[in-house]
Protein backbone atom coordinates (compact mmCIF):
# COMPACT_ATOMS: atom_id res chain seq x y z
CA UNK A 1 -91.07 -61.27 132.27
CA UNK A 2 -87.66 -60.62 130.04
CA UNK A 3 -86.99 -63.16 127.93
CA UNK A 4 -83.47 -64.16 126.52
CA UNK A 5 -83.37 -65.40 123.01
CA UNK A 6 -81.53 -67.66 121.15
CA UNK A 7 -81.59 -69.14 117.61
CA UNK A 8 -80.02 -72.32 116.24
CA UNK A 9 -80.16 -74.01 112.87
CA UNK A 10 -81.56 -77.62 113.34
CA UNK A 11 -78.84 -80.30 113.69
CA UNK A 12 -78.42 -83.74 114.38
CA UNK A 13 -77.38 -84.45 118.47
CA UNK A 14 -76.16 -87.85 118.72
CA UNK A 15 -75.50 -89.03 122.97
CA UNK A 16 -72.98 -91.93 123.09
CA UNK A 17 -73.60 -94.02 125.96
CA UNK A 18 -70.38 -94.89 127.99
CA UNK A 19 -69.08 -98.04 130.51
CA UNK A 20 -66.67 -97.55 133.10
CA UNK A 21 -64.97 -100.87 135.22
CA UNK A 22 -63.90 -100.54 138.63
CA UNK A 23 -61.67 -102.67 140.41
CA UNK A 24 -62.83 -103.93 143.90
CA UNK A 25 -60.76 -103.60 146.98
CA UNK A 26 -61.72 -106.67 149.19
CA UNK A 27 -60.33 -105.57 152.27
CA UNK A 28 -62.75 -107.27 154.18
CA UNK A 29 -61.29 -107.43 158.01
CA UNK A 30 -62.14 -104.03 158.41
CA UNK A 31 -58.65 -103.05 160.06
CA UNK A 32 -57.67 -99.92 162.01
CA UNK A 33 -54.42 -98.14 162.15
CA UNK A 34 -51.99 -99.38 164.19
CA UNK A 35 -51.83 -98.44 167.70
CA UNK A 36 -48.31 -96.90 167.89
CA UNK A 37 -46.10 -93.53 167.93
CA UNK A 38 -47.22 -92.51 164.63
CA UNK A 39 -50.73 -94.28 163.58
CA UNK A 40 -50.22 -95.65 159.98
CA UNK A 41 -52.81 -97.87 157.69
CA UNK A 42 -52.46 -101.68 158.04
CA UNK A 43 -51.94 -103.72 155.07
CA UNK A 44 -55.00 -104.64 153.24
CA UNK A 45 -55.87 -108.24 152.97
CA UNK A 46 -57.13 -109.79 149.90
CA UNK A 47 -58.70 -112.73 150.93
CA UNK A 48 -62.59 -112.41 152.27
CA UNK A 49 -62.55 -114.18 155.78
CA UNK A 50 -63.43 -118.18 155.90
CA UNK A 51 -66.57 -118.79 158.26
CA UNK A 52 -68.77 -116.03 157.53
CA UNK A 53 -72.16 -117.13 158.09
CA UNK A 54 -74.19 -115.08 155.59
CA UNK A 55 -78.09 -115.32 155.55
CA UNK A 56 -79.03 -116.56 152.21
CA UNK A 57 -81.30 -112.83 152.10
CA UNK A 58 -78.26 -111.13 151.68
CA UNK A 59 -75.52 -110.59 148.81
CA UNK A 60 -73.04 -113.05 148.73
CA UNK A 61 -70.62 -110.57 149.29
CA UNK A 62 -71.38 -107.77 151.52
CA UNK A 63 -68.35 -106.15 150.10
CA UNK A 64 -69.57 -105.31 146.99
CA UNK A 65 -72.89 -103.87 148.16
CA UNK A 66 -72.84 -100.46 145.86
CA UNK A 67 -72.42 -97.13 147.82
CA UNK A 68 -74.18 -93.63 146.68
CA UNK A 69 -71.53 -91.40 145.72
CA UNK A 70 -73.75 -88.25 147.66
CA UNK A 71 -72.51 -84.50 148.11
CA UNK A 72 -73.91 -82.16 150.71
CA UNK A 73 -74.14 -78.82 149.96
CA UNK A 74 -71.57 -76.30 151.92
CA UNK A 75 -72.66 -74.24 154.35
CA UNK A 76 -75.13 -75.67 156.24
CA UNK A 77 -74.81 -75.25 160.02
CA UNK A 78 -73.10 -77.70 161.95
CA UNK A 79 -73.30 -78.74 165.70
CA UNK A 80 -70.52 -77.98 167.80
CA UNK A 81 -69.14 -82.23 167.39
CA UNK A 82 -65.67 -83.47 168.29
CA UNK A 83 -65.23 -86.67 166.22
CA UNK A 84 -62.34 -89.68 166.21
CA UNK A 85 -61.15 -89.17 162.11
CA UNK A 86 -58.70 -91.33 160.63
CA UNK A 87 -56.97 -89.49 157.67
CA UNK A 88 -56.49 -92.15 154.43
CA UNK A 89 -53.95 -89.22 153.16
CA UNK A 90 -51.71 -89.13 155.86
CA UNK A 91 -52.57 -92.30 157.24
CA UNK A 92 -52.71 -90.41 161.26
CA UNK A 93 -55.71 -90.96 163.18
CA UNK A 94 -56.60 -88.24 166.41
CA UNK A 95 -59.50 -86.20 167.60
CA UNK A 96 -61.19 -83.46 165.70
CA UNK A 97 -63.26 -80.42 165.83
CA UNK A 98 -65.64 -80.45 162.75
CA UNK A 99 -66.27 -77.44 160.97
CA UNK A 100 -69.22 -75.24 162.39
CA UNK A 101 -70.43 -74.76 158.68
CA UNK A 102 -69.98 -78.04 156.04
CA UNK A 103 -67.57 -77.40 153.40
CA UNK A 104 -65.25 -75.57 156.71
CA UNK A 105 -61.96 -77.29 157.99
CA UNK A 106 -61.57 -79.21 160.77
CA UNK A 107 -58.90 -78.46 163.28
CA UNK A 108 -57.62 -81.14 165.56
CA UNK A 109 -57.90 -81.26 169.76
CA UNK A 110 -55.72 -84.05 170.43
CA UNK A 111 -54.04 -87.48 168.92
CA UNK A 112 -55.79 -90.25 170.74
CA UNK A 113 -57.17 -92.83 169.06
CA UNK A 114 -60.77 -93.72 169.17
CA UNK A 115 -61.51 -96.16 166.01
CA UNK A 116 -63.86 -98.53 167.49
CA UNK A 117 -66.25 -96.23 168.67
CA UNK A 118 -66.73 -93.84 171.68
CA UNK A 119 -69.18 -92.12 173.96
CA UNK A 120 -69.36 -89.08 176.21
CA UNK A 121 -70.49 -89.59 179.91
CA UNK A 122 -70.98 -86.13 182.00
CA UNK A 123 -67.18 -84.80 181.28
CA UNK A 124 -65.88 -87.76 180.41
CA UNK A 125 -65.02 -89.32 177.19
CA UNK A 126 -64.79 -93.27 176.74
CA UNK A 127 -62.43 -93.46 173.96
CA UNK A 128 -62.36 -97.66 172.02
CA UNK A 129 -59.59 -98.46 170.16
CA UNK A 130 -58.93 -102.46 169.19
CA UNK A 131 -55.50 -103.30 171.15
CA UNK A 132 -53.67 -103.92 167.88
CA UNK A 133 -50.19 -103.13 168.95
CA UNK A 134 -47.53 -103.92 166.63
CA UNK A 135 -46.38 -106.83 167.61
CA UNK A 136 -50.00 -108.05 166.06
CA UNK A 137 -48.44 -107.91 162.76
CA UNK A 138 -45.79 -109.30 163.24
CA UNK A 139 -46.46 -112.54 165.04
CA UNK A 140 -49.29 -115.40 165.26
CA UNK A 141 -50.78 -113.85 167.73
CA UNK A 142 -54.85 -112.38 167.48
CA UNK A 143 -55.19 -109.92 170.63
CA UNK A 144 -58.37 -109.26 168.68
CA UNK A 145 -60.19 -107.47 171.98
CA UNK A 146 -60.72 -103.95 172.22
CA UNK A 147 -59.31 -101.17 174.79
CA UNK A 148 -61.70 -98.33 176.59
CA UNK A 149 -60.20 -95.04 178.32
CA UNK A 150 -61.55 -92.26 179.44
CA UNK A 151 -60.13 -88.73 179.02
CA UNK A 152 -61.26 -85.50 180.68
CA UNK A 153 -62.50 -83.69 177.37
CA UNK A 154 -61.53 -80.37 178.70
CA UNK A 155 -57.61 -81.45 179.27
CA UNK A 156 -58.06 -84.72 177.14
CA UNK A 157 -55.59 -86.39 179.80
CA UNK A 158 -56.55 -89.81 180.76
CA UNK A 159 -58.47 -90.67 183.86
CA UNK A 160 -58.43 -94.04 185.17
CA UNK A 161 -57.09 -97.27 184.01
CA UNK A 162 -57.92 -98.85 180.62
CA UNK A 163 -59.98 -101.47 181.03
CA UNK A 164 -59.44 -104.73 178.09
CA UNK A 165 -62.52 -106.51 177.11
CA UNK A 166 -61.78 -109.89 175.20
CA UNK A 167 -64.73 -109.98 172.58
CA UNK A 168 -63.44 -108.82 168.93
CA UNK A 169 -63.75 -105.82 167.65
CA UNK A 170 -66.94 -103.23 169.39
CA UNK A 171 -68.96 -101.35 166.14
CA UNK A 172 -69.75 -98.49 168.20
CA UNK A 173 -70.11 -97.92 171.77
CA UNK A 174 -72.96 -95.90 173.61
CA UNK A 175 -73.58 -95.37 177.54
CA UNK A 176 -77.01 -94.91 179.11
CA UNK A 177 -76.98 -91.60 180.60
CA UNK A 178 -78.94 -92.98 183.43
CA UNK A 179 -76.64 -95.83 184.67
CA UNK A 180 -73.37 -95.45 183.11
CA UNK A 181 -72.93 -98.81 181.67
CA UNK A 182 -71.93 -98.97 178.14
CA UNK A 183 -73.56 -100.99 175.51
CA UNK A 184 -71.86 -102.63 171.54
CA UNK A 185 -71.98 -104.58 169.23
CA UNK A 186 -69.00 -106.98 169.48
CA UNK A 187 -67.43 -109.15 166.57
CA UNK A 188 -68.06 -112.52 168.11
CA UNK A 189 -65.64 -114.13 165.65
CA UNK A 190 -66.14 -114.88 162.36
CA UNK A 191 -67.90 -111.55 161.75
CA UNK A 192 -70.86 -112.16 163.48
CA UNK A 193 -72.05 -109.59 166.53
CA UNK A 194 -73.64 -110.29 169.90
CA UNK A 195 -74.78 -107.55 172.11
CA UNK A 196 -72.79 -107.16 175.46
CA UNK A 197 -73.38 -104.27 178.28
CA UNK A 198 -70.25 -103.42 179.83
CA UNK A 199 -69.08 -102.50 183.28
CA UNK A 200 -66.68 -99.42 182.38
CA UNK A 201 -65.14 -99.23 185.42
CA UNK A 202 -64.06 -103.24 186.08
CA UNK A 203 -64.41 -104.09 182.47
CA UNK A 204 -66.81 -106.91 183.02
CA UNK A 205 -68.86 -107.43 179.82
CA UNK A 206 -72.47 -109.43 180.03
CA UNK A 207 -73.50 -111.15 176.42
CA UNK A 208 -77.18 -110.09 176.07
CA UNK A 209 -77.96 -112.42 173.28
CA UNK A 210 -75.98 -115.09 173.76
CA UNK A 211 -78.20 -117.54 171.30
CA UNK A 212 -78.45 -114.81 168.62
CA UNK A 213 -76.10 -113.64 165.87
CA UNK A 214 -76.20 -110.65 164.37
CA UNK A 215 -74.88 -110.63 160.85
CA UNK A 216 -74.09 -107.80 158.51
CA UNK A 217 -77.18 -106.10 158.09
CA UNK A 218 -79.19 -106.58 161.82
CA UNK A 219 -76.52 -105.60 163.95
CA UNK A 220 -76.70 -101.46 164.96
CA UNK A 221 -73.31 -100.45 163.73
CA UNK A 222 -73.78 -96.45 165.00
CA UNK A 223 -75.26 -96.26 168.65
CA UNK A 224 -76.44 -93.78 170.79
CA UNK A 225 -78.93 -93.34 174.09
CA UNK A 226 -81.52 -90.04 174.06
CA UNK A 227 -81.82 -88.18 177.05
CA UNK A 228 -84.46 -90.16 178.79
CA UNK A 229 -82.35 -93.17 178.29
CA UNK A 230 -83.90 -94.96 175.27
CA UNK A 231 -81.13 -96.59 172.63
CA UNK A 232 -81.17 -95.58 168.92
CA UNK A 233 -79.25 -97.42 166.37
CA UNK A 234 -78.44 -97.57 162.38
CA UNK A 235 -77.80 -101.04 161.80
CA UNK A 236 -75.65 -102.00 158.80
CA UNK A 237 -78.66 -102.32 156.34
CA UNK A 238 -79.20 -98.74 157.05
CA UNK A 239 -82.27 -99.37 159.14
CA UNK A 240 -82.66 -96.62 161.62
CA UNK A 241 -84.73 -97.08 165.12
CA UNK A 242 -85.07 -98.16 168.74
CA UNK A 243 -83.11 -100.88 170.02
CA UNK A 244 -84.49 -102.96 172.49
CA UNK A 245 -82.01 -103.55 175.41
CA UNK A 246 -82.26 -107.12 176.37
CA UNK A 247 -82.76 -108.46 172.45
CA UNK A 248 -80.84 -105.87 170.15
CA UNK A 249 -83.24 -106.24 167.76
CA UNK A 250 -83.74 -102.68 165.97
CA UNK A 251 -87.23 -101.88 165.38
CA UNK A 252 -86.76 -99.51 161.83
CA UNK A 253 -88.42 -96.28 162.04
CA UNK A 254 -86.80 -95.53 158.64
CA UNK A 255 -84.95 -96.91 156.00
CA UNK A 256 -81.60 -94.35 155.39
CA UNK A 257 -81.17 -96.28 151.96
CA UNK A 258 -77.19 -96.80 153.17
CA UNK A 259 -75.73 -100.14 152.94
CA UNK A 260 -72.80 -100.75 155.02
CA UNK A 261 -69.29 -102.81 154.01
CA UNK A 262 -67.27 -104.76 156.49
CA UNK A 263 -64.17 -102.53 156.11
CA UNK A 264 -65.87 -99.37 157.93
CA UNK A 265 -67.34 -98.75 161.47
CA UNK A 266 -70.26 -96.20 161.82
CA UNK A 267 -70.86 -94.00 164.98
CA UNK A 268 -74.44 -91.88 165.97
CA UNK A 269 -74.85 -89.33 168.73
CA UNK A 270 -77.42 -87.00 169.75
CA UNK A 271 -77.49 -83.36 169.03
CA UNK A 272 -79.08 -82.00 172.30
CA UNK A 273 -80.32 -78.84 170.83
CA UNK A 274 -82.42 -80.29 168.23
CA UNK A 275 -83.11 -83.41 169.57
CA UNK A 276 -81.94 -85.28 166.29
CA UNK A 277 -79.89 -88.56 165.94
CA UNK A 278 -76.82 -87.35 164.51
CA UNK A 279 -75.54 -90.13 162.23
CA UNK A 280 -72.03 -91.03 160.79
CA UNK A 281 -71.77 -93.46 157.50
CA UNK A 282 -68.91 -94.16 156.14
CA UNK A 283 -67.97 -95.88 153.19
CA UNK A 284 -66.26 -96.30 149.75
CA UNK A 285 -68.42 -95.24 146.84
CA UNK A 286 -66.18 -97.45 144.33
CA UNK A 287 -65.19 -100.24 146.73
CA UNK A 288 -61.82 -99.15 148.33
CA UNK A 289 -60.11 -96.48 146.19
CA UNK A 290 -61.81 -93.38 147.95
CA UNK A 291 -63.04 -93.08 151.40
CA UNK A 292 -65.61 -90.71 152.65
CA UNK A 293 -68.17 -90.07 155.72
CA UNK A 294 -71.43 -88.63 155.21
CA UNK A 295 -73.08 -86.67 158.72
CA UNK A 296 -76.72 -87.26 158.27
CA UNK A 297 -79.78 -85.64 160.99
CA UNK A 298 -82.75 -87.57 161.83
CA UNK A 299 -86.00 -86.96 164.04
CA UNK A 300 -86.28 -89.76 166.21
CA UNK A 301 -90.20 -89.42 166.31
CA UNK A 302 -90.33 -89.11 162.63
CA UNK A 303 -87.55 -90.53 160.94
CA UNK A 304 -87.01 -87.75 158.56
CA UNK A 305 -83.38 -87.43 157.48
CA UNK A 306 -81.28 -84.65 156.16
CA UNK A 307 -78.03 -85.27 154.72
CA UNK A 308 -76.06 -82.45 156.55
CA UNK A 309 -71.99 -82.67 155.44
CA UNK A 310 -69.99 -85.11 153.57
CA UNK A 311 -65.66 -85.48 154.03
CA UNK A 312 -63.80 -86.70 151.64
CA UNK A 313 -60.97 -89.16 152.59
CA UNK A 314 -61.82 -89.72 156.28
CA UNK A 315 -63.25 -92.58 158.35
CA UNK A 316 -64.93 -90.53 161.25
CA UNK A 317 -66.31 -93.35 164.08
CA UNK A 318 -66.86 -92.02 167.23
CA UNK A 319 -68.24 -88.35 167.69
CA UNK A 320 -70.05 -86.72 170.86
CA UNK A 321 -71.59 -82.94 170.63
CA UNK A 322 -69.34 -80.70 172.49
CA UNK A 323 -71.22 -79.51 175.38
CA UNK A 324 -72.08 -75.99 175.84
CA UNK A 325 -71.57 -74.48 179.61
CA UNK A 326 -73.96 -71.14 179.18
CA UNK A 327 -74.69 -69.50 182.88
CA UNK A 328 -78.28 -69.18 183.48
CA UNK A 329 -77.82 -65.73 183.87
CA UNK A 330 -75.93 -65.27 180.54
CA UNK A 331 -77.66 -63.51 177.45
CA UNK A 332 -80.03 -65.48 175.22
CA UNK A 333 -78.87 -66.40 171.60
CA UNK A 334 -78.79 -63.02 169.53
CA UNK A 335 -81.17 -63.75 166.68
CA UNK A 336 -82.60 -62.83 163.54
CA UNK A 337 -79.44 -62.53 161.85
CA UNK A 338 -78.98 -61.72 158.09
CA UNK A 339 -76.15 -59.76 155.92
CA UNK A 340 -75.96 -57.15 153.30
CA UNK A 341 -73.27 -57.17 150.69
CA UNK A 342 -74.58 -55.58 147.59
CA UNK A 343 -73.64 -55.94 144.00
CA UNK A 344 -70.39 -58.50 144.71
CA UNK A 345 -69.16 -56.30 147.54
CA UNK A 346 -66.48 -57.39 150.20
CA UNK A 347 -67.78 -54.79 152.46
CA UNK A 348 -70.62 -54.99 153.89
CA UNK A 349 -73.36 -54.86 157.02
CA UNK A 350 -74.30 -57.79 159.33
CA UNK A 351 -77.72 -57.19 161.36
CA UNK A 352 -79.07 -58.94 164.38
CA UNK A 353 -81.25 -58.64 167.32
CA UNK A 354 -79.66 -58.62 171.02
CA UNK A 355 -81.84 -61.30 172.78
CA UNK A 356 -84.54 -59.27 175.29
CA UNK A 357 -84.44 -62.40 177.46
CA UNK A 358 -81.32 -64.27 179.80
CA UNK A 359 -80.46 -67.74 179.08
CA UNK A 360 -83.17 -69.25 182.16
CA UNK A 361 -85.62 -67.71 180.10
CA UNK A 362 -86.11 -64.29 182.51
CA UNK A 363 -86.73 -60.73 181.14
CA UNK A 364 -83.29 -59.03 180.36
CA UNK A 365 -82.57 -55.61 181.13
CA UNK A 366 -80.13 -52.32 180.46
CA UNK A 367 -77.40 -53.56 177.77
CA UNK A 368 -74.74 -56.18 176.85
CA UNK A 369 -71.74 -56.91 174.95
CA UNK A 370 -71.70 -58.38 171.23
CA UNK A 371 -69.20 -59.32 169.35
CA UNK A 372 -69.19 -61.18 165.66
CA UNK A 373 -66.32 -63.85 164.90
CA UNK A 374 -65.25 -65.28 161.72
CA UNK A 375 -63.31 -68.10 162.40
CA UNK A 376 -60.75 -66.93 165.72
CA UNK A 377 -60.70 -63.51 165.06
CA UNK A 378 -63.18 -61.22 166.42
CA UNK A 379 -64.12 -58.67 163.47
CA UNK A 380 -66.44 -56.67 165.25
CA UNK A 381 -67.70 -55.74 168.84
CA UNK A 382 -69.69 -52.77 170.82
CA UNK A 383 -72.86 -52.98 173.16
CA UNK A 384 -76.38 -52.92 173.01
CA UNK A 385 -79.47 -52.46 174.51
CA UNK A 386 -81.55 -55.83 175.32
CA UNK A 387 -84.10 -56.23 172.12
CA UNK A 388 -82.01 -54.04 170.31
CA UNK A 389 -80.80 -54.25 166.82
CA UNK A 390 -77.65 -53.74 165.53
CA UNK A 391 -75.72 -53.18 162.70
CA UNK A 392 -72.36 -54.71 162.22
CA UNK A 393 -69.87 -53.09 159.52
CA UNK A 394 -68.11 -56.05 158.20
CA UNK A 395 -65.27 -56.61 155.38
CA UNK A 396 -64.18 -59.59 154.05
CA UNK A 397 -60.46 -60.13 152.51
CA UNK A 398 -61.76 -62.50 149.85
CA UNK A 399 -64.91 -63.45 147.67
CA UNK A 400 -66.12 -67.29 148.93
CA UNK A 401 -68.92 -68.32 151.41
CA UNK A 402 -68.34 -66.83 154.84
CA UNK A 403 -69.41 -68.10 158.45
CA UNK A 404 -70.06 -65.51 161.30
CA UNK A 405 -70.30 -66.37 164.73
CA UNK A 406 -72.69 -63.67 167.23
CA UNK A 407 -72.54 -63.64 170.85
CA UNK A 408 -74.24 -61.51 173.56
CA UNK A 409 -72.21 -61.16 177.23
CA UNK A 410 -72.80 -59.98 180.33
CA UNK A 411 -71.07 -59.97 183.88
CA UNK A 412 -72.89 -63.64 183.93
CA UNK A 413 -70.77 -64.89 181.35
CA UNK A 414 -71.53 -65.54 177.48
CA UNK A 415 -74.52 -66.63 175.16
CA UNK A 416 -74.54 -69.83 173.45
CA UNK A 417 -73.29 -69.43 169.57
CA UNK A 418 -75.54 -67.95 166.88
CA UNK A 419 -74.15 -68.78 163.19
CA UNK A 420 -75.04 -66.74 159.61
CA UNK A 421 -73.46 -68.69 156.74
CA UNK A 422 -73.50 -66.72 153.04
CA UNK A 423 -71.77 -65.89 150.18
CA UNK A 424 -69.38 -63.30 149.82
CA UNK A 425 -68.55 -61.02 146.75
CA UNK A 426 -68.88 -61.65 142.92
CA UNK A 427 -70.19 -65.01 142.26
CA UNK A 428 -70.92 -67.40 139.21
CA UNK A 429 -74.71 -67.27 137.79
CA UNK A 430 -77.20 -69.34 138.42
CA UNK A 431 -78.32 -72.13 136.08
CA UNK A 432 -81.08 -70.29 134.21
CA UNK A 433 -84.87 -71.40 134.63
CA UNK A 434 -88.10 -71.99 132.46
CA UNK A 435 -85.96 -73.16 129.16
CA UNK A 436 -88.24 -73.84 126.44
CA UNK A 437 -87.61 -74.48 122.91
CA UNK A 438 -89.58 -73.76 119.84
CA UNK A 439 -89.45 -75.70 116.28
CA UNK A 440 -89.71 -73.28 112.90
CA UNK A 441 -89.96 -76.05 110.38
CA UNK A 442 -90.42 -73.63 107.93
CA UNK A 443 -87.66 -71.07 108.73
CA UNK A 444 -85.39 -74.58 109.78
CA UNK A 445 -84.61 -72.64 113.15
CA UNK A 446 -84.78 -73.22 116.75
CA UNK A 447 -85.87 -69.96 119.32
CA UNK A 448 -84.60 -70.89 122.55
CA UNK A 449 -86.27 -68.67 125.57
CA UNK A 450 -85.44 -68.52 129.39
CA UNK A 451 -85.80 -66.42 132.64
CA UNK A 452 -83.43 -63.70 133.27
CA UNK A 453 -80.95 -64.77 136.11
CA UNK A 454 -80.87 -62.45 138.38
CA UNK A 455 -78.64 -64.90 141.61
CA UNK A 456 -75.62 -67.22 141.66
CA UNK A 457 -74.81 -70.09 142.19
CA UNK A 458 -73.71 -69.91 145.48
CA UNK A 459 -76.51 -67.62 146.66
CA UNK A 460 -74.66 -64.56 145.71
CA UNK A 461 -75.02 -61.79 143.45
């Protein structure tokens, strides 16, 4: 193996330890934007709320519970979520597609608000906001109950008539898939939660645990049913697990190692391709000044957890996995898919393999359609045999980690979405590996070996 050598005359190293202080934002009310024209930020209150009933297991103020400061890395494949996001830049809250690949840009669908949590039912998406009009701030009044609509997601024009529920504030808000009734976490007052099912068509609301409170770290802040109808939560103490329906109580197949502050709501979903609980924390890594969500995967059987994307200065709380309408007689997913872009090159070739089967699982025959998408824009196209591969001449404008979508047609209609992520061009070496160092005490040097590096950083070359 080649070696790369280095020698250094002995000297003294000296590391000087250092402190940094943060200053704590105690907005503790955990307020949403403002339900008007143009959403904007509420002020922040500086006074932690009288009447909190704290357990004497937890901190004595939930507030300044420590948050990991946590990076995911880019270009990991996303599902296809829309998400509520509430922008602490611009201070506008709306509806967003997230990026197919992390590190990508979201780009927004439409400007309803959904802060309080949401869930999709069939077509329909039950959007919770918490009725703080204006005139909130600016009288005595406390309309502290939250709003539900629903919205066709295709047209995202609302259906129905909003239905006001007079609890405080819901954390998140899931519907059995079976019934249709919806189920959250409601502020009680004083910041403790009771679990309530709710009638979202008449807006009647049933207290499940009417002689239980649920404070801080029991209550399931990010909510979501499985297919068979069974409720998963992430309570506050970053417990993840089952939660029973007539107790709330969440039974903790894993520990997510998140702790949750009371200026943030949280929001779960289910991918229905893998299975997985898709999970939403947000929070402030130095207690107010920055603002980020973290999109975290878990098995449900085995609570295994991969920390997927992270966005910096949002509050996402409501998301639902955009639902894919594939014909059964469509194409399969095109697969095996890899690229070829030696030596730094923008140009390059893209290879996959037409699926041999149709989306209901029969044998495919004769050819299709393909075409590869980066971003919008369709870069390439042609037809293919079933089984057959292909190979895609692709060019890129610039160096930087590109995302290609594949698709197969046919007069059925389209395949669902296949995705190859990768680096692009000249890129910055790797860190090298297998660094020793070896003492001369008699010549007073150093020799400093390591591996040749031979990849980037960014998987590159």
């Amino acid at each position: 193996m080649r070696k790369k050598q280095l020698l250094l005359t002995a000297a003294a190293i000296t590391a000087i330890p250092a402190m940094a202080f943060l200053s704590v934002n105690r907005n503790a009310l955990g307020n949403s934007p403002v339900i008007s024209k143009e959403f904007s930020k509420p002020p922040a209150e500086t006074e932690t709320p009288k009447g909190v009933d704290l357990k004497s297991s937890e901190p004595e103020d939930p507030q300044k519970v420590p948050v990991r400061a946590l990076s995911a890395p880019e270009g990991i494949e996303l599902p296809p979520i829309i998400a509520s996001v509430y922008d602490y830049q611009t201070g506008t809250i709306g509806m967003y597609s997230l990026p197919e690949v992390s590190g990508g840009d979201m780009e927004r669908v439409s400007d309803i608000s959904s802060y309080y949590g949401g869930s999709l039912h069939g077509n329909l998406y039950y959007a919770c906001h918490d009725g703080r009009y204006e005139d909130y701030w600016e009288t005595d009044s406390d309309p502290h109950g939250h709003r539900i609509q629903a919205y066709d997601i295709k047209t995202w024009q609302p259906l129905g008539n909003e239905i006001y529920l007079s609890t405080y504030r819901a954390g998140d808000l899931a519907i059995d898939p079976a019934t249709g009734t919806g189920y959250a976490f409601c502020d009680y007052g004083s910041l403790m939660f009771h679990f309530y099912s709710i009638n979202l068509q008449t807006g009647e609301q049933t207290d499940l645990t009417p002689n239980a409170n649920f404070v801080f770290s029991d209550d399931s802040r990010a909510l979501a049913f499985d297919s068979e109808g069974t409720l998963y939560g992430v309570t506050k103490g970053g417990k993840f697990g089952k939660v029973d329906l007539q107790t709330g109580v969440n039974s903790a197949i894993c520990d997510l190692k998140e702790s949750g502050d009371l200026q943030h709501g949280w929001t779960g979903t289910f991918d229905p391709d893998s299975g997985n609980f898709l999970f939403m924390y947000n929070g402030s890594p130095d207690w107010g000044s920055t603002h980020e969500s973290r999109l975290y995967s878990i098995n449900p059987e085995s609570g295994e957890y991969t920390l997927l994307a992270d966005f910096k200065g949002k509050c996402i709380t409501s998301m639902f996995v955009s639902p894919e309408n594939v014909s059964d007689g469509a194409p399969a997913v095109p697969e095996e898919l890899s690229g070829d872009f030696a030596g730094g090159s923008l140009a390059g070739t893209l290879t996959f393999t037409m699926p041999s089967t149709l989306c209901d699982g029969s044998p495919a025959s004769g050819s299709a359609s393909w075409r590869v998408l980066e971003g919008k824009e369709e870069i390439a196209s042609g037809t293919a045999a079933y089984g057959a591969t292909v190979n895609a001449a692709i060019s890129v404008a610039e160096a930087g980690r590109h995302t290609f979508v594949i698709t197969a047609s046919n007069a059925q209609g389209e395949s669902k979405k296949a995705r190859l992520s990768m680096w692009i061009g000249p890129d910055v070496p790797a860190a090298p590996d297998n660094i020793n160092v070896d003492f001369d005490e008699n010549a007073d040097s150093f020799t400093v070996t390591w591996d040749a590096v031979t990849a980037g950083v960014n998987g590159g070359s």
